[in-house]
Protein backbone atom coordinates (compact mmCIF):
# COMPACT_ATOMS: atom_id res chain seq x y z
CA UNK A 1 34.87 27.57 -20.27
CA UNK A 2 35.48 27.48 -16.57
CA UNK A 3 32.70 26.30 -13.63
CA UNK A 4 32.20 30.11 -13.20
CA UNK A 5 31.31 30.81 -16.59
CA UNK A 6 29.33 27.46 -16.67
CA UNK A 7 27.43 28.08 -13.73
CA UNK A 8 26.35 31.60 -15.28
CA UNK A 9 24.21 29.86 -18.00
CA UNK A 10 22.40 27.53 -15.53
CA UNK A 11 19.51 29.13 -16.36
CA UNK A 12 19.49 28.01 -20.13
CA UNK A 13 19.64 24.41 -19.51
CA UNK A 14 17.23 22.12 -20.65
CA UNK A 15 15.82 19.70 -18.46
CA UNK A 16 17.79 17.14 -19.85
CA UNK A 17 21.21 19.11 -19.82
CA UNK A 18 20.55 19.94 -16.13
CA UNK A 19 19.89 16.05 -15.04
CA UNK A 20 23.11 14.78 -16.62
CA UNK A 21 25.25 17.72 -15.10
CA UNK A 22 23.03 16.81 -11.36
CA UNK A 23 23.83 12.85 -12.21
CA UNK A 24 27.46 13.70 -13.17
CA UNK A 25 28.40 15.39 -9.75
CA UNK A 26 26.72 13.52 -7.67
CA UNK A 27 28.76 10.56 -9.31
CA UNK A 28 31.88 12.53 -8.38
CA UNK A 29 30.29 13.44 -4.65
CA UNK A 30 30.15 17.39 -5.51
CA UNK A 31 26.90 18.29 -3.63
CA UNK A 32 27.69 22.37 -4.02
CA UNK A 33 27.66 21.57 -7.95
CA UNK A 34 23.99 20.05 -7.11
CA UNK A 35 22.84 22.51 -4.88
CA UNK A 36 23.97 24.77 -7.65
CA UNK A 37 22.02 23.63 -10.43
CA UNK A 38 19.12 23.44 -8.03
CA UNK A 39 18.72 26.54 -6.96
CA UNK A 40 19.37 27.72 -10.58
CA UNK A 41 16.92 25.61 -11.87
CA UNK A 42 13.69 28.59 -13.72
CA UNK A 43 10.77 28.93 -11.58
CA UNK A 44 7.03 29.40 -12.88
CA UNK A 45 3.77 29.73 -11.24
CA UNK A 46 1.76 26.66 -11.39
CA UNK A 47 -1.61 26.83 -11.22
CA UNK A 48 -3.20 23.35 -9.84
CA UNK A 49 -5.12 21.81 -7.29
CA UNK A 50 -4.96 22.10 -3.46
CA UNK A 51 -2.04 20.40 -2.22
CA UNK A 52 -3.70 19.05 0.68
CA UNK A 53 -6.67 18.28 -1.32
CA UNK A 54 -4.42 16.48 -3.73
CA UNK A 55 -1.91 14.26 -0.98
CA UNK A 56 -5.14 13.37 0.87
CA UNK A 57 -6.48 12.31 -2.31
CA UNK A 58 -3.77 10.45 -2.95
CA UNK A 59 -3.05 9.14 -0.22
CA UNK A 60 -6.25 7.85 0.90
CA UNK A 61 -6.57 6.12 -2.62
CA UNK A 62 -2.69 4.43 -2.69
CA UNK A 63 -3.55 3.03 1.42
CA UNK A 64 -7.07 1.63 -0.01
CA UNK A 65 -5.22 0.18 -3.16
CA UNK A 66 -2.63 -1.24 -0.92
CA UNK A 67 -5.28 -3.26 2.03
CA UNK A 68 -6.68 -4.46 -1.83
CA UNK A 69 -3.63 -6.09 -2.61
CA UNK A 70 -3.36 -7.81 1.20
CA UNK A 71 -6.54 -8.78 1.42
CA UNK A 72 -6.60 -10.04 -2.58
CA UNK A 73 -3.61 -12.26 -1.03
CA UNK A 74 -4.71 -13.54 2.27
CA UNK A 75 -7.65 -14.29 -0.33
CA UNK A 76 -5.53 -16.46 -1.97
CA UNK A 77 -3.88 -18.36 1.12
CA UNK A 78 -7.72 -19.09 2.36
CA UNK A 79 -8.71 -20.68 -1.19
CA UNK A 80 -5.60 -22.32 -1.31
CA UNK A 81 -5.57 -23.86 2.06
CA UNK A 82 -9.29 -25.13 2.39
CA UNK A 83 -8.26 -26.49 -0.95
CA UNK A 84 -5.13 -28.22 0.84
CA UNK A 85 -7.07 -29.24 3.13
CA UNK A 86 -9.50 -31.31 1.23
CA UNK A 87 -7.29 -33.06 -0.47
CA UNK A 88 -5.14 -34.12 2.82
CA UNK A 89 -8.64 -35.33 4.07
CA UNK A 90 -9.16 -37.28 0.74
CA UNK A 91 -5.81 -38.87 0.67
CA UNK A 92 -6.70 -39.90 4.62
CA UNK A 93 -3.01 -37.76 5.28
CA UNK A 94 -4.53 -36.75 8.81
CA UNK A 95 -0.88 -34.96 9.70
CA UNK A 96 -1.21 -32.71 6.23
CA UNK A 97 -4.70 -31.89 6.81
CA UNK A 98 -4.29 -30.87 10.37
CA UNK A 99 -1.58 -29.02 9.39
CA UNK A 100 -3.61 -27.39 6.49
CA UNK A 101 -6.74 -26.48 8.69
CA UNK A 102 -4.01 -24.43 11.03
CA UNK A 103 -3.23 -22.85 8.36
CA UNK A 104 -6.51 -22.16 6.98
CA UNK A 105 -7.72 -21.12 10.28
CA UNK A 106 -5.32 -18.71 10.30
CA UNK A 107 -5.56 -16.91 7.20
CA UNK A 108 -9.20 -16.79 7.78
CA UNK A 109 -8.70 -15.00 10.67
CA UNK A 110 -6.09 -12.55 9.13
CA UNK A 111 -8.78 -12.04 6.04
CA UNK A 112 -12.21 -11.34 8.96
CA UNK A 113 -9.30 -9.18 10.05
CA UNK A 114 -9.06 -7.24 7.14
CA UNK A 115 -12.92 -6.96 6.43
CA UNK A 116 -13.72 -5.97 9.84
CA UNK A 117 -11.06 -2.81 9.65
CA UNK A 118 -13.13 -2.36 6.11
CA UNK A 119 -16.33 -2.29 7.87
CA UNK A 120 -15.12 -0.04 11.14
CA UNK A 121 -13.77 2.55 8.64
CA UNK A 122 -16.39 2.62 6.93
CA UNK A 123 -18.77 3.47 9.74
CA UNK A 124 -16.12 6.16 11.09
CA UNK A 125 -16.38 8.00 8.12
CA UNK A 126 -19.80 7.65 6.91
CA UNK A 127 -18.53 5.96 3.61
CA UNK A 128 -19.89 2.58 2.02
CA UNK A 129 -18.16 -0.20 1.23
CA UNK A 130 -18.68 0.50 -2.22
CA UNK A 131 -17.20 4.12 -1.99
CA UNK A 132 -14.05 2.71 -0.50
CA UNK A 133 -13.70 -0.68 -2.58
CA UNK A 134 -15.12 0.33 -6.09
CA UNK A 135 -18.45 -1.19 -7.51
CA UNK A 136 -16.71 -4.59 -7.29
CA UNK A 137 -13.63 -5.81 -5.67
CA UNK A 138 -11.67 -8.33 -6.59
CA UNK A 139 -13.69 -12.03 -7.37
CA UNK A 140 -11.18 -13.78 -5.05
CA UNK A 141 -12.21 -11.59 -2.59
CA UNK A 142 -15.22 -12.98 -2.51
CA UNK A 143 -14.29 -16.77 -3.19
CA UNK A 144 -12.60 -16.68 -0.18
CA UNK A 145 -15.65 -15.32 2.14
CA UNK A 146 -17.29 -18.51 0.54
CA UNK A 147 -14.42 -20.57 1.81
CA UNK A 148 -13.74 -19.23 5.37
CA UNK A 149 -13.04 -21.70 7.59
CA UNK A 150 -15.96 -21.30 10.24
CA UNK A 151 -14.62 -21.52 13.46
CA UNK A 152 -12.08 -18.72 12.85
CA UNK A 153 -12.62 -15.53 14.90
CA UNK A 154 -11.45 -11.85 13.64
CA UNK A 155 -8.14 -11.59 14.21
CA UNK A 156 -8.03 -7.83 16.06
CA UNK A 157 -3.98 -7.47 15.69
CA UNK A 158 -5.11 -7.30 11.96
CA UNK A 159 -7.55 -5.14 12.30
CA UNK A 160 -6.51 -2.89 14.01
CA UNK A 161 -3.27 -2.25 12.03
CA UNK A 162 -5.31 -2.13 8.98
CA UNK A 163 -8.04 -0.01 10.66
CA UNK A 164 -5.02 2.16 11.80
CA UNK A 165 -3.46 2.20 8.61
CA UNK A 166 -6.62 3.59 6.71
CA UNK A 167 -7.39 6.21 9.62
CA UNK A 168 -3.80 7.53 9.40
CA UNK A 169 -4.35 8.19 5.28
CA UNK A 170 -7.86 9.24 6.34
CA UNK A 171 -6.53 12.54 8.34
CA UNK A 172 -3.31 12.56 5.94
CA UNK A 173 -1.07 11.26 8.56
CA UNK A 174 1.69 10.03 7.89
CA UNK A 175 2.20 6.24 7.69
CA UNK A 176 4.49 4.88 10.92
CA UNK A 177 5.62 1.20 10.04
CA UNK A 178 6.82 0.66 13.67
CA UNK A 179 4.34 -2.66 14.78
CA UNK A 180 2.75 -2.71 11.68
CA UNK A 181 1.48 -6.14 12.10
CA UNK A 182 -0.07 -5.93 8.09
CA UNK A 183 2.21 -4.12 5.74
């Protein structure tokens, strides 16, 4: 059987036959063969929810999961450097524990960062915290606010990046990582 007569039955692959045909020419570099099997490939009507609906959705959702998972960790350099901290002052290691209150200044100021963005989206969109967050967010979230170190201001290169970030999935933008100062 020649490519000719191949290409004729396109339309009776499985999905299975038609991947390892699509993985074997692209190994050899034949993109027409692709294109091919693409535009071969059987149609049907779908019937599901709004696309826009659905990539807002979605995209809202993976942004809010994703200033979860910074926060969780700047979360995690705040407990872990006011812990650092303490124990440089207890061991009298004055160079260590200046070093560690940088530090924990710092990430404190990254983390009011993070919560302030929180809070200003919040208010542009008429949403709680709780609505954005879930019921509860993570418990190191909220060890951390316990350990902030208290001369640490908001840091508003943060928040705004984050604040961006949210506001971009909020219309459905999409994301530029160009001075992303957060992600």
């Amino acid at each position: 059987m020649n490519a000719d007569t191949l290409s004729q039955h396109y339309a009776q692959l499985t999905g299975e036959e038609r991947l390892r045909l699509m993985l074997a020419a692209q190994a050899r570099g034949d993109q027409a063969e692709i294109a091919s099997l693409w535009t071969s490939c059987p149609t049907m009507e779908v019937i599901a929810p709004d696309p826009n609906f659905a990539r807002l959705i979605h995209g809202v959702l993976a942004e809010v999961r994703d200033v979860i998972l910074d926060w969780v960790e700047l979360s995690h350099y705040v407990v872990r450097d006011v812990l650092t901290a303490a124990l440089a002052d207890a061991d009298d290691d004055t160079a260590r524990a200046r070093e560690a209150e940088v530090a924990w200044r710092e990430c404190s100021a990254a983390w009011k960062g993070v919560d302030a963005a929180l809070s200003r989206f919040c208010a542009e969109t008429d949403l709680t915290r709780e609505q954005v967050l879930g019921p509860e967010p993570p418990p190191l979230i909220e060890e951390a606010r316990a350990s902030l170190q208290p001369q640490s201001r908001v840091d508003r290169g943060i928040e705004s990046a984050i604040l961006r970030r949210l506001q971009q999935a909020w219309v459905g933008a999409p994301l530029s990582l160009e001075n992303d100062d957060l992600h």
